[in-house]
Protein backbone atom coordinates (compact mmCIF):
# COMPACT_ATOMS: atom_id res chain seq x y z
CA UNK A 1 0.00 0.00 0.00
CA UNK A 2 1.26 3.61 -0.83
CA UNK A 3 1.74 5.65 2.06
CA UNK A 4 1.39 9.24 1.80
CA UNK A 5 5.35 10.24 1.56
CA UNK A 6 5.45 7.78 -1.53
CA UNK A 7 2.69 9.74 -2.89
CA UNK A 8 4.11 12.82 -2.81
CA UNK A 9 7.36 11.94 -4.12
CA UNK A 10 5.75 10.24 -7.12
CA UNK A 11 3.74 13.89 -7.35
CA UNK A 12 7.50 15.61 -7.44
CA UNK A 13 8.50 12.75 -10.25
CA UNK A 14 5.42 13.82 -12.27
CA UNK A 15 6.17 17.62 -12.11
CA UNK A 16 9.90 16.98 -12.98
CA UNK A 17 8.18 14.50 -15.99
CA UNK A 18 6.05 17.33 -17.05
CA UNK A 19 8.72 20.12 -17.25
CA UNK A 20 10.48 17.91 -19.57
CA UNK A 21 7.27 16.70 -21.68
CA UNK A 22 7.21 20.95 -22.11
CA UNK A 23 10.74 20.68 -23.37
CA UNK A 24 10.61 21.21 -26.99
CA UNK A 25 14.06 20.10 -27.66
CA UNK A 26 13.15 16.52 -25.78
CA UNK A 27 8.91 16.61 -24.96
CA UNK A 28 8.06 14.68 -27.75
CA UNK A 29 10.71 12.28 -27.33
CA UNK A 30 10.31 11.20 -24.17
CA UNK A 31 8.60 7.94 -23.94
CA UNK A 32 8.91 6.94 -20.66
CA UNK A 33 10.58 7.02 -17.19
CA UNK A 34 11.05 4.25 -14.54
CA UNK A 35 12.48 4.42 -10.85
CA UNK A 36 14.83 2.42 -9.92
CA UNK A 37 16.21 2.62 -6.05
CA UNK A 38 17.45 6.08 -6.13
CA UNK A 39 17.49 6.23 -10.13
CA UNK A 40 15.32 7.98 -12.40
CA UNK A 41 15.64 6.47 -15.86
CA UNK A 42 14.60 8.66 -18.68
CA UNK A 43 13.69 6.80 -21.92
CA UNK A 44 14.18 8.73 -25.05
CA UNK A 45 13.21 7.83 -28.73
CA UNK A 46 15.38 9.55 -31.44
CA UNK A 47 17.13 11.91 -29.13
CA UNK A 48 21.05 11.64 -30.39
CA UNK A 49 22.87 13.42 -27.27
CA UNK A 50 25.95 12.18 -28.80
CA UNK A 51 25.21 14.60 -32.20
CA UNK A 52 24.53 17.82 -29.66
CA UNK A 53 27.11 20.01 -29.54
CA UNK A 54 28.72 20.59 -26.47
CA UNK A 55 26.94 24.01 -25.72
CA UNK A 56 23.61 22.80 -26.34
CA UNK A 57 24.29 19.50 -24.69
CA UNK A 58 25.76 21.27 -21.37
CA UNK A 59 22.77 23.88 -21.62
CA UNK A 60 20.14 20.64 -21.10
CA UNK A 61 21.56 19.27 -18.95
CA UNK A 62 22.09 21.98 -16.96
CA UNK A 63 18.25 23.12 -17.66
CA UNK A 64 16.92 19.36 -16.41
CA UNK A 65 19.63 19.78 -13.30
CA UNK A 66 17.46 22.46 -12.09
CA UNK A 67 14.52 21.04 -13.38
CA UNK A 68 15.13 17.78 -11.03
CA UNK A 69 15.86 20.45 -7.77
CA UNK A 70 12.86 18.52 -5.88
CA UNK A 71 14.05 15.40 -6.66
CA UNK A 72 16.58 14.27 -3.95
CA UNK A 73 13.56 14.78 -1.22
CA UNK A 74 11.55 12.56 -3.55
CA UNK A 75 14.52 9.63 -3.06
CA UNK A 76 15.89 10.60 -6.34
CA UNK A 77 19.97 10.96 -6.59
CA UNK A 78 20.80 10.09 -10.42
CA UNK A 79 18.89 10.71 -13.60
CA UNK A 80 19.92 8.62 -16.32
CA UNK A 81 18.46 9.48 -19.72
CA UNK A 82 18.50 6.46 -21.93
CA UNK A 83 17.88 5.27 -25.39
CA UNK A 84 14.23 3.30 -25.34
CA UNK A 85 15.45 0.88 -28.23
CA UNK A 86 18.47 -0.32 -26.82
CA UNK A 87 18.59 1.11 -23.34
CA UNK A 88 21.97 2.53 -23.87
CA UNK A 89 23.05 5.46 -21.65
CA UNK A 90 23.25 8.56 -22.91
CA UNK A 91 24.03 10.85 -20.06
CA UNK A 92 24.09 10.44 -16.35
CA UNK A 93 23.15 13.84 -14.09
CA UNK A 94 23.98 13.62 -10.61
CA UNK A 95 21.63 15.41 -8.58
């Protein structure tokens, strides 16, 4: 049964999920996310992090950093985002 704290947090992982879904450099690409101990996993279709230039790749990840602020009271101490094909990594933010 879900106790009250776990609701909450699961609110704060649904805000942090909606300021991305916003994102229109990564919204539409997001397919899904999953919890896992004190890891978020973000699951991205078509989203080639590896192609970003530096700048741009630094300024999202810096922009989801802050994003995530809530997260560590929620449990949360590592996002991973992730490719939803073959679940490779494709950048790990420590929060």
């Amino acid at each position: 049964p879900a106790t009250p704290a776990s609701g909450q947090n699961e609110g704060q992982i649904q805000v942090f999920i909606s300021s991305i879904r916003e994102s229109p450099l990564a919204g539409s690409r997001l397919r899904r996310h999953e919890k896992k101990g004190d890891v978020l996993w973000l699951y991205f279709e078509d989203f080639p992090m590896d192609k970003m230039p530096d700048f741009a790749r630094e300024k999202f990840l810096g922009r989801l950093k802050t994003s995530a602020a809530t997260l560590p009271s929620a449990g949360i101490k590592t996002i991973i985002l992730a490719d939803e094909k073959s679940n490779a990594e494709l950048a790990k933010v420590a929060l």
